[in-house]
C-alpha atoms as a PDB file:
ATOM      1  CA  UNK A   1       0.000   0.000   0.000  1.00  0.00           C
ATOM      2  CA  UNK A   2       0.904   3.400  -0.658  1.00  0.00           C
ATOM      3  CA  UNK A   3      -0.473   6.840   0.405  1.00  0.00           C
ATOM      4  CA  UNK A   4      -1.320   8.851  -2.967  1.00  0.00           C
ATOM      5  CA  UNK A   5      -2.492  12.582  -2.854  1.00  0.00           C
ATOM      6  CA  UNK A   6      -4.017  14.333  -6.034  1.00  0.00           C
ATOM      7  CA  UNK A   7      -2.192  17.748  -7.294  1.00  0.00           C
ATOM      8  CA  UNK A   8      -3.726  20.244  -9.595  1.00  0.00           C
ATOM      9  CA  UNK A   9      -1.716  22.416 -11.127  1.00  0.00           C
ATOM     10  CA  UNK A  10      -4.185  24.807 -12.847  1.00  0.00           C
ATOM     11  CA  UNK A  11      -7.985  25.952 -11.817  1.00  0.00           C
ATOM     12  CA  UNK A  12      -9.866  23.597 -13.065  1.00  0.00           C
ATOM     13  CA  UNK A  13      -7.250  21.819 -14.726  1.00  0.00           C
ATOM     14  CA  UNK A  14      -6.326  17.844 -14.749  1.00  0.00           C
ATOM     15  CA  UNK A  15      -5.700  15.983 -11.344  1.00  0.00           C
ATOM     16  CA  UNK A  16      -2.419  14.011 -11.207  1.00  0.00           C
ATOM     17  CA  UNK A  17      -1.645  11.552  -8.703  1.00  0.00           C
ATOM     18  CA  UNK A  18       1.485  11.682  -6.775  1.00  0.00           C
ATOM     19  CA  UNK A  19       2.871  10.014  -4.149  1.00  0.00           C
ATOM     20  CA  UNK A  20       2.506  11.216  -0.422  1.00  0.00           C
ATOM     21  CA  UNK A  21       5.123  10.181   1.355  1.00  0.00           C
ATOM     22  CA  UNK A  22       5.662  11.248   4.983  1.00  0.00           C
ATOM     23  CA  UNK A  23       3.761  14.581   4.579  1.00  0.00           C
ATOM     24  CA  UNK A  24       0.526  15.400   6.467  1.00  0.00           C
ATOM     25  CA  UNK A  25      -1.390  16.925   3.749  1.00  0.00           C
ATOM     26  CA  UNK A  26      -5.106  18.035   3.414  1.00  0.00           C
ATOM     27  CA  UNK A  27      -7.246  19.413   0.484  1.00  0.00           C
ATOM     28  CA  UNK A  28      -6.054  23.070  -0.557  1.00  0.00           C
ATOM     29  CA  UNK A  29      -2.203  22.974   0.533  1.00  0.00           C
ATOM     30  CA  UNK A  30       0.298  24.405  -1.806  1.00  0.00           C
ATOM     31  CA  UNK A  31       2.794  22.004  -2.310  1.00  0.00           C
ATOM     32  CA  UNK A  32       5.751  21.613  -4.326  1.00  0.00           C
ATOM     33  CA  UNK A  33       6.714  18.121  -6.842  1.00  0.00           C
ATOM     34  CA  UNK A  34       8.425  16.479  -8.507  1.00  0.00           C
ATOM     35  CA  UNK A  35       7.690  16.380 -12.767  1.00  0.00           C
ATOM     36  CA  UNK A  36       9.150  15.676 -15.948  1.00  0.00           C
ATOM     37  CA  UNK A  37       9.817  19.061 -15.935  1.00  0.00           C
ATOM     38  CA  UNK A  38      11.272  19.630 -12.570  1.00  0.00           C
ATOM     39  CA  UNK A  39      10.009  21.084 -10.191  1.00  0.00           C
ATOM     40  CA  UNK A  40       6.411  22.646  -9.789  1.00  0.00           C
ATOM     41  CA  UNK A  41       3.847  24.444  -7.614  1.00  0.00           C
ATOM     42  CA  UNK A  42       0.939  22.824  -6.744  1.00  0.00           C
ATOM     43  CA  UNK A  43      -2.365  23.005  -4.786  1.00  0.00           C
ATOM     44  CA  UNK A  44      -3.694  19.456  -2.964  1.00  0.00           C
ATOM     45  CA  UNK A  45      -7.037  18.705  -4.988  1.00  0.00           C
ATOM     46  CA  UNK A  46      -8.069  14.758  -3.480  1.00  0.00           C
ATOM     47  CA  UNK A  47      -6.936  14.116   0.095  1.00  0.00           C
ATOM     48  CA  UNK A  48      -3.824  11.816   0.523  1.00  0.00           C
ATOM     49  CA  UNK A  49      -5.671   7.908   0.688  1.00  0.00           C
ATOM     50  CA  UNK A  50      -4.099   4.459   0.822  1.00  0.00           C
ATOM     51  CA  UNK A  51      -3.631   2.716  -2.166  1.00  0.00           C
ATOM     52  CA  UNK A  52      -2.503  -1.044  -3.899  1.00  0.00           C
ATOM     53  CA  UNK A  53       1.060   0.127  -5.345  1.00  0.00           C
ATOM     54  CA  UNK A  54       0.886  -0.083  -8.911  1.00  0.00           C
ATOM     55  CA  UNK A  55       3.270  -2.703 -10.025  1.00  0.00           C
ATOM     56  CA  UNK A  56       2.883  -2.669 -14.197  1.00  0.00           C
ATOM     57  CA  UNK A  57       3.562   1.048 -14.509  1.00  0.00           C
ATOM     58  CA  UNK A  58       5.997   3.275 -14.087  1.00  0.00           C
ATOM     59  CA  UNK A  59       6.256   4.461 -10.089  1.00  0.00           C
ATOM     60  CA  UNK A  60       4.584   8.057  -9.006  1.00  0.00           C
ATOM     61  CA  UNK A  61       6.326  10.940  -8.539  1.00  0.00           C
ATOM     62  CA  UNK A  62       6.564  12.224  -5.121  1.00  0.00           C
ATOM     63  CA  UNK A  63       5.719  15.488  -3.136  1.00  0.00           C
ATOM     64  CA  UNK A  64       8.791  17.369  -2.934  1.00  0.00           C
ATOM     65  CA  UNK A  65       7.818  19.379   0.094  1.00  0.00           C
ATOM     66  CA  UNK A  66       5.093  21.637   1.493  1.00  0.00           C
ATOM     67  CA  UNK A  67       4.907  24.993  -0.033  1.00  0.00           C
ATOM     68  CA  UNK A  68       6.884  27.809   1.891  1.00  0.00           C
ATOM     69  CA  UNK A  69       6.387  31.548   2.177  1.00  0.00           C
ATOM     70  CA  UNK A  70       9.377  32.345  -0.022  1.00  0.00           C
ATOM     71  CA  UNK A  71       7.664  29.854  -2.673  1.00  0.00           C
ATOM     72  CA  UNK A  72       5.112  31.780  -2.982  1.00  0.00           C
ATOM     73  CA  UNK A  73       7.285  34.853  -3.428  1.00  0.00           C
ATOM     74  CA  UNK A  74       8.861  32.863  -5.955  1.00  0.00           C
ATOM     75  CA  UNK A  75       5.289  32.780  -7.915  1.00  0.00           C
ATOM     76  CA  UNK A  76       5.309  35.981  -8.018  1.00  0.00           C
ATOM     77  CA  UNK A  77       8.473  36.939  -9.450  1.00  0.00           C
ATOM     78  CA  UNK A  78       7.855  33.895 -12.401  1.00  0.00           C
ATOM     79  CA  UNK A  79       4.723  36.027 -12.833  1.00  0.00           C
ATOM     80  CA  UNK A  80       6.621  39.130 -13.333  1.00  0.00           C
ATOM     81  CA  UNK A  81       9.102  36.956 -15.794  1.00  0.00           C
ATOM     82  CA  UNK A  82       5.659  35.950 -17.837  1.00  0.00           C
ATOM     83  CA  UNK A  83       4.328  39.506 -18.114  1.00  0.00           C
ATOM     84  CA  UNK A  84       8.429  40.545 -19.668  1.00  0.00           C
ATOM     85  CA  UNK A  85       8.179  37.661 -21.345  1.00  0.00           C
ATOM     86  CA  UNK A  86       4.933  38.361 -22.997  1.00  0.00           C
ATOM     87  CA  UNK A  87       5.603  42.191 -24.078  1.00  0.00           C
ATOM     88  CA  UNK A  88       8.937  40.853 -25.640  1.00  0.00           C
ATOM     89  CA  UNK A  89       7.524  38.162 -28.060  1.00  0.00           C
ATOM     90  CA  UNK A  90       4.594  40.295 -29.169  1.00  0.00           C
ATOM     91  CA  UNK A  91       7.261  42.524 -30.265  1.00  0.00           C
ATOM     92  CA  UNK A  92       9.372  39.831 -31.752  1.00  0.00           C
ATOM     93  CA  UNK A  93       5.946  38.566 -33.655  1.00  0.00           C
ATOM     94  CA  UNK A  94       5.717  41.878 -34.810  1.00  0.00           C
ATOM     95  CA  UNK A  95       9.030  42.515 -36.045  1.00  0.00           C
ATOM     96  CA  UNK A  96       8.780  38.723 -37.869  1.00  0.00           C
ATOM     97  CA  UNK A  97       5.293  39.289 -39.438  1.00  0.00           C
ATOM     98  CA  UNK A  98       4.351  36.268 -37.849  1.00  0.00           C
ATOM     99  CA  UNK A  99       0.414  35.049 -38.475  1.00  0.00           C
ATOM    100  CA  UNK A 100       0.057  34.296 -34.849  1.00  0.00           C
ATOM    101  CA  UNK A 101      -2.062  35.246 -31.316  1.00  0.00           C
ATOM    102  CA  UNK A 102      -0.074  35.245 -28.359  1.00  0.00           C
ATOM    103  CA  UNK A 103      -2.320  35.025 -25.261  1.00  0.00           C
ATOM    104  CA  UNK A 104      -0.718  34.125 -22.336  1.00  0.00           C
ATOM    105  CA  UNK A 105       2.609  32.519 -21.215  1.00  0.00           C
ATOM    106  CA  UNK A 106       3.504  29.632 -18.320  1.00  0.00           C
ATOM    107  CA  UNK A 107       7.162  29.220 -16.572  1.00  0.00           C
ATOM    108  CA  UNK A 108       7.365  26.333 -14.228  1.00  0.00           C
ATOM    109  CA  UNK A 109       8.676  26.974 -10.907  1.00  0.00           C
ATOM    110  CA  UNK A 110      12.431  27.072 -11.465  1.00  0.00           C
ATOM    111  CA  UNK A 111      11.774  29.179 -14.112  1.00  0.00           C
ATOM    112  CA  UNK A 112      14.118  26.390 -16.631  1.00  0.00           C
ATOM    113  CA  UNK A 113      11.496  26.648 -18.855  1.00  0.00           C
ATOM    114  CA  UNK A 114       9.051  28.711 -20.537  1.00  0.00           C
ATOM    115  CA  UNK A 115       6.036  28.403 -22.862  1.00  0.00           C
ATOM    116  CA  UNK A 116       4.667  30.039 -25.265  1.00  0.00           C
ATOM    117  CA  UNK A 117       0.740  29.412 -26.022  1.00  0.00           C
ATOM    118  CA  UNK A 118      -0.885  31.280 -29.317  1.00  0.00           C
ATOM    119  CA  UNK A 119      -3.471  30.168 -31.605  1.00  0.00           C
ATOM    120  CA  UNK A 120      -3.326  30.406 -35.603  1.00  0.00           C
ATOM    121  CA  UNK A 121      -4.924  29.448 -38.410  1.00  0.00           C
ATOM    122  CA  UNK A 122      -2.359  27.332 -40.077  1.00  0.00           C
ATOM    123  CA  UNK A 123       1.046  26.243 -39.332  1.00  0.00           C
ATOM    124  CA  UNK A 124       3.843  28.908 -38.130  1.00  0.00           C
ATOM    125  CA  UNK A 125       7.369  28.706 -38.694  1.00  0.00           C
ATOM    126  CA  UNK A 126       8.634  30.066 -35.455  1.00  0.00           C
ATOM    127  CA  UNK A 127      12.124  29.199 -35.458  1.00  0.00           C
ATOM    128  CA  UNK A 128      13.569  32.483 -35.720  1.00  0.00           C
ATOM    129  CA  UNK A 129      10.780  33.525 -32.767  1.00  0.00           C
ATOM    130  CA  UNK A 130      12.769  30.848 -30.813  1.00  0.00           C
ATOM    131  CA  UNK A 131      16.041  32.056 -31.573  1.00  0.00           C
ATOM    132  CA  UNK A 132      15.240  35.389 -30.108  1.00  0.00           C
ATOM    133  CA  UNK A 133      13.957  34.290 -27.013  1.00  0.00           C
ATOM    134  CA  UNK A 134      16.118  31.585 -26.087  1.00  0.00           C
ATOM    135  CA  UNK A 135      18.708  34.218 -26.441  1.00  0.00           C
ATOM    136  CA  UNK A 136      16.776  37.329 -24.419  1.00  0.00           C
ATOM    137  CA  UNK A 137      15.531  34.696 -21.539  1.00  0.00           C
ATOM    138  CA  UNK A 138      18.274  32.240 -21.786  1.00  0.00           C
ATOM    139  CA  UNK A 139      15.918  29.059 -20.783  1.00  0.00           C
ATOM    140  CA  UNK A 140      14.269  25.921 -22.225  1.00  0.00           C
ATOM    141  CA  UNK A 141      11.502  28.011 -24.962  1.00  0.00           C
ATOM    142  CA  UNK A 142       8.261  26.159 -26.181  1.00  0.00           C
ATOM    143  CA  UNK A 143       6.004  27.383 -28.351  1.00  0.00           C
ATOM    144  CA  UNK A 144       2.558  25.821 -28.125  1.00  0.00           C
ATOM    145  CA  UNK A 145      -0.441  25.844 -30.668  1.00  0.00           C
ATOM    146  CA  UNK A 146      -3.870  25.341 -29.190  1.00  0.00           C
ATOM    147  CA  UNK A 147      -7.476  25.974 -30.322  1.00  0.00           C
ATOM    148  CA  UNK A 148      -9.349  28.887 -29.362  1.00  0.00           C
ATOM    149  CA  UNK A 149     -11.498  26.423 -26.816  1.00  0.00           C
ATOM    150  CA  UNK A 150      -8.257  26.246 -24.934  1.00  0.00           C
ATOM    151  CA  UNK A 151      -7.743  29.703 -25.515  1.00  0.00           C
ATOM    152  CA  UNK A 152     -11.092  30.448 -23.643  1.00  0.00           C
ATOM    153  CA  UNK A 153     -10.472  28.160 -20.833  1.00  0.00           C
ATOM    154  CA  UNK A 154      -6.812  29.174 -19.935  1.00  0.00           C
ATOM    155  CA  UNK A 155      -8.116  32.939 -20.892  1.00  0.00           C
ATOM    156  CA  UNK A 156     -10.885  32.876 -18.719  1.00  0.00           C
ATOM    157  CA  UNK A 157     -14.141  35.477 -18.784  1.00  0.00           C
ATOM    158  CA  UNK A 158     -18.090  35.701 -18.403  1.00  0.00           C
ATOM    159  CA  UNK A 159     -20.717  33.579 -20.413  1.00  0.00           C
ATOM    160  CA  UNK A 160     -23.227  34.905 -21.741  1.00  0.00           C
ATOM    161  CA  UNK A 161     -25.069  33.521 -18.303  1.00  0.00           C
ATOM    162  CA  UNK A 162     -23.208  36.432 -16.405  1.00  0.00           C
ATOM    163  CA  UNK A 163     -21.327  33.477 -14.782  1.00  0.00           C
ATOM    164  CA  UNK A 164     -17.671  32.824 -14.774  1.00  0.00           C
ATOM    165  CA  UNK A 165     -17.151  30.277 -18.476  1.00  0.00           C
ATOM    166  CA  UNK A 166     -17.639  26.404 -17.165  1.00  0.00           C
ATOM    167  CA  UNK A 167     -14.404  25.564 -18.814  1.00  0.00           C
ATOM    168  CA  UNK A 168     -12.491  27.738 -16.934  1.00  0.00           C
ATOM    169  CA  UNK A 169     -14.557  27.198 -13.351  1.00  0.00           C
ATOM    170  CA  UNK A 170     -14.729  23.388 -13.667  1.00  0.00           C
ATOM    171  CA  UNK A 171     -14.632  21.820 -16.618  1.00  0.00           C
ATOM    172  CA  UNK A 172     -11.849  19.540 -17.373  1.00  0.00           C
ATOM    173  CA  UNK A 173     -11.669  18.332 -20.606  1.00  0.00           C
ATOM    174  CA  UNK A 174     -14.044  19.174 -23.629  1.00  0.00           C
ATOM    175  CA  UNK A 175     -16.906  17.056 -24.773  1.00  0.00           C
ATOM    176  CA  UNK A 176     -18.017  17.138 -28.257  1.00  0.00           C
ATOM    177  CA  UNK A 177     -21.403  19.531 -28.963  1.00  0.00           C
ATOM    178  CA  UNK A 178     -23.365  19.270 -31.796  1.00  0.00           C
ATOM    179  CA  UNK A 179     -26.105  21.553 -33.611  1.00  0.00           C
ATOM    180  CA  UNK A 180     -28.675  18.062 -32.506  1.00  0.00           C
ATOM    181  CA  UNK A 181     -28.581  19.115 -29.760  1.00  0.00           C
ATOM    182  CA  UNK A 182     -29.575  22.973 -29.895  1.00  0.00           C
ATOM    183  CA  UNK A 183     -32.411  21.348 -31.645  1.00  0.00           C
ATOM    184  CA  UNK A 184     -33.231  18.314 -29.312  1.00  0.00           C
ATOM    185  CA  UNK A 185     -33.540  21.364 -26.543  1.00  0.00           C
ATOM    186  CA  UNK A 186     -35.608  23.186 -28.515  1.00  0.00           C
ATOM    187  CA  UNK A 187     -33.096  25.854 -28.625  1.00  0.00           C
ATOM    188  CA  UNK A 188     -33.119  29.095 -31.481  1.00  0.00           C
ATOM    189  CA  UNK A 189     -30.426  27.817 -34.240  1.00  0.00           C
ATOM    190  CA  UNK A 190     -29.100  31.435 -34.491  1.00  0.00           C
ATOM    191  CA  UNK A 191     -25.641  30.830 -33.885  1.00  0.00           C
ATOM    192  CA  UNK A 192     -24.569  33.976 -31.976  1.00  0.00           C
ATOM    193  CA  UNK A 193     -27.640  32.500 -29.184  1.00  0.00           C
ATOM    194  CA  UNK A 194     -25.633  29.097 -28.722  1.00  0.00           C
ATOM    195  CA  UNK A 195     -22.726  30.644 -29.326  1.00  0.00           C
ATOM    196  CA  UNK A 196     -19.890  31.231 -26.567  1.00  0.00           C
ATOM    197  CA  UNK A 197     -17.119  33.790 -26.230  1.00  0.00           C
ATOM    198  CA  UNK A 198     -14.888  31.318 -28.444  1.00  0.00           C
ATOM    199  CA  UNK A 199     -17.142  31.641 -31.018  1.00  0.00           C
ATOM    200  CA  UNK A 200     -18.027  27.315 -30.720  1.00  0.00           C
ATOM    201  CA  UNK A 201     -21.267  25.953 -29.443  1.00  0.00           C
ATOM    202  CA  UNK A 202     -21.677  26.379 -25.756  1.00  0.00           C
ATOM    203  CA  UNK A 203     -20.461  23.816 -23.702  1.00  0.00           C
ATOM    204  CA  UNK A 204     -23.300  23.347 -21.583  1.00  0.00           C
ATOM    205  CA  UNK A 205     -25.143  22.481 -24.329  1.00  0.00           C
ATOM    206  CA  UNK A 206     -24.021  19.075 -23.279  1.00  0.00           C
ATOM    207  CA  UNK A 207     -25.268  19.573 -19.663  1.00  0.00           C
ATOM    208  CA  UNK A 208     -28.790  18.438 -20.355  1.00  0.00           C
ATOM    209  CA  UNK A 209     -28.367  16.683 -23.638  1.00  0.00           C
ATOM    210  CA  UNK A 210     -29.108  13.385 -21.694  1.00  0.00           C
ATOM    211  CA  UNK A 211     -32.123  14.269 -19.959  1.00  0.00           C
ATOM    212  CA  UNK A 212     -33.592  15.291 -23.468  1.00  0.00           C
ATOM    213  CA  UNK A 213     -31.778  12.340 -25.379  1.00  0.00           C
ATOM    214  CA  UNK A 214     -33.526   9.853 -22.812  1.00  0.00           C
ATOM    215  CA  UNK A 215     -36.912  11.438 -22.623  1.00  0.00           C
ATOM    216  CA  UNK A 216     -36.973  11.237 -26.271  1.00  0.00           C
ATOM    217  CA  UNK A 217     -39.335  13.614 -26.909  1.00  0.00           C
ATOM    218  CA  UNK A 218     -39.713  15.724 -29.807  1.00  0.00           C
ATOM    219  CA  UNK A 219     -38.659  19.603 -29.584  1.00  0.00           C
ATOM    220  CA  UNK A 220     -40.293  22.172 -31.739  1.00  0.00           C
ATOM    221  CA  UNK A 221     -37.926  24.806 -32.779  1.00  0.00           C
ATOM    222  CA  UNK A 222     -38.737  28.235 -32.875  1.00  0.00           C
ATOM    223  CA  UNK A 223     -36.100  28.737 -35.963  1.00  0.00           C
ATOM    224  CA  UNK A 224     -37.065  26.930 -38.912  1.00  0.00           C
ATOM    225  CA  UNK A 225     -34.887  25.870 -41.569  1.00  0.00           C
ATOM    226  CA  UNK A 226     -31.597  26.587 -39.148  1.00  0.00           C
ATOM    227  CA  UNK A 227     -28.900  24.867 -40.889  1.00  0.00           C
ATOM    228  CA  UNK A 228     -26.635  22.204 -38.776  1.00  0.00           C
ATOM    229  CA  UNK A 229     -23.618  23.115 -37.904  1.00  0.00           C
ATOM    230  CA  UNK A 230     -20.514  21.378 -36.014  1.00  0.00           C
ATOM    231  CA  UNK A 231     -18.740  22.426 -32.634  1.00  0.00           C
ATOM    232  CA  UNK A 232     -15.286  22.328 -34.516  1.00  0.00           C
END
């Protein structure tokens, strides 16, 4: 048996196990661990519980330590090396004539490495983007492409609920949405109604899909002839 603890990294983001170790931990401590990529701040998700050790994979990665008071002075200086960071390469993509949307930047805790997440339409050749921030920053540089969904959740902002987006307060991963459903809701097809600030179908379309799918009942739709439409 083995006490493991699950870290989250990022609101709403993905829960990784870890192991424990000696540490008294509860739900909501900052903690530091061990990664892949060193070492990184963390906030306790699931409570530490006993466990069968896992004997056909590879073993977990432990908690480093309990998060300090100088840590989290630490976060804020890597924030202050994000917001440099971000200014610089905006200017660089300018000076390049590069196709792309920065939005936001990550360093991990020891600062060995940053990245770089932008959206585009196509491919970008950014080695020569590289080359001018490896050389400003002198670190590890990664330059990340992600869809605009991502963009939302990492971005964060209101719905058109007035509430904070769901993919940014909870939502972990995306499930596919479809214009069926819209329809199977009884929804108005007018895609700027179902539409959400990343310009997809909403994501709680999904919410009550099932309810709808199971009850099987037909939905009148007050917007005829509304032509289907995918999420992607």
């Amino acid at each position: 048996m083995e006490k493991i603890i699950g870290i989250r990294f990022k609101s709403a983001g993905k829960i990784y196990d870890f192991q424990c170790g000696a540490y008294v931990l509860s739900a909501g401590d900052a903690v530091i661990v061990e990664t892949e990529n060193g070492l990184c701040f963390g906030t306790v998700a699931v409570a530490p519980a006993e466990k069968e050790k896992r004997t056909n994979r590879e073993p977990l990665k432990k908690v480093y330590r309990p998060a300090t008071e100088n840590d989290f002075k630490r976060i804020e200086q890597n924030k202050a090396l994000e917001d440099r960071a971000f200014e610089y390469c905006k200017q660089c993509i300018a000076e390049l004539r590069l196709a792309m949307n920065l939005f936001t930047i990550e360093s991990n805790f020891d600062t060995s490495k940053l990245t770089f997440y932008f959206t585009a339409d196509g491919r970008v050749d950014f080695r020569k983007l590289v080359k001018m921030l490896v050389k400003e920053f002198r670190t590890k540089i990664e330059m990340r492409q992600v869809g605009i969904r991502n963009q939302a959740k990492m971005c964060g902002g209101l719905g058109r609920c007035g509430r904070e987006l769901c993919c940014s307060a909870f939502m972990t991963k995306f499930d596919p949405v479809s214009i069926k459903m819209a329809k199977r809701q009884g929804l108005s097809l007018n895609p700027t109604k179902i539409s959400g600030v990343c310009g997809r179908l909403m994501c709680c379309l999904t919410f009550e899909n099932e309810m709808y799918h199971r009850n099987g009942r037909p939905v009148k739709n007050d917007t005829p002839n509304g032509e289907e439409s995918s999420s992607e």
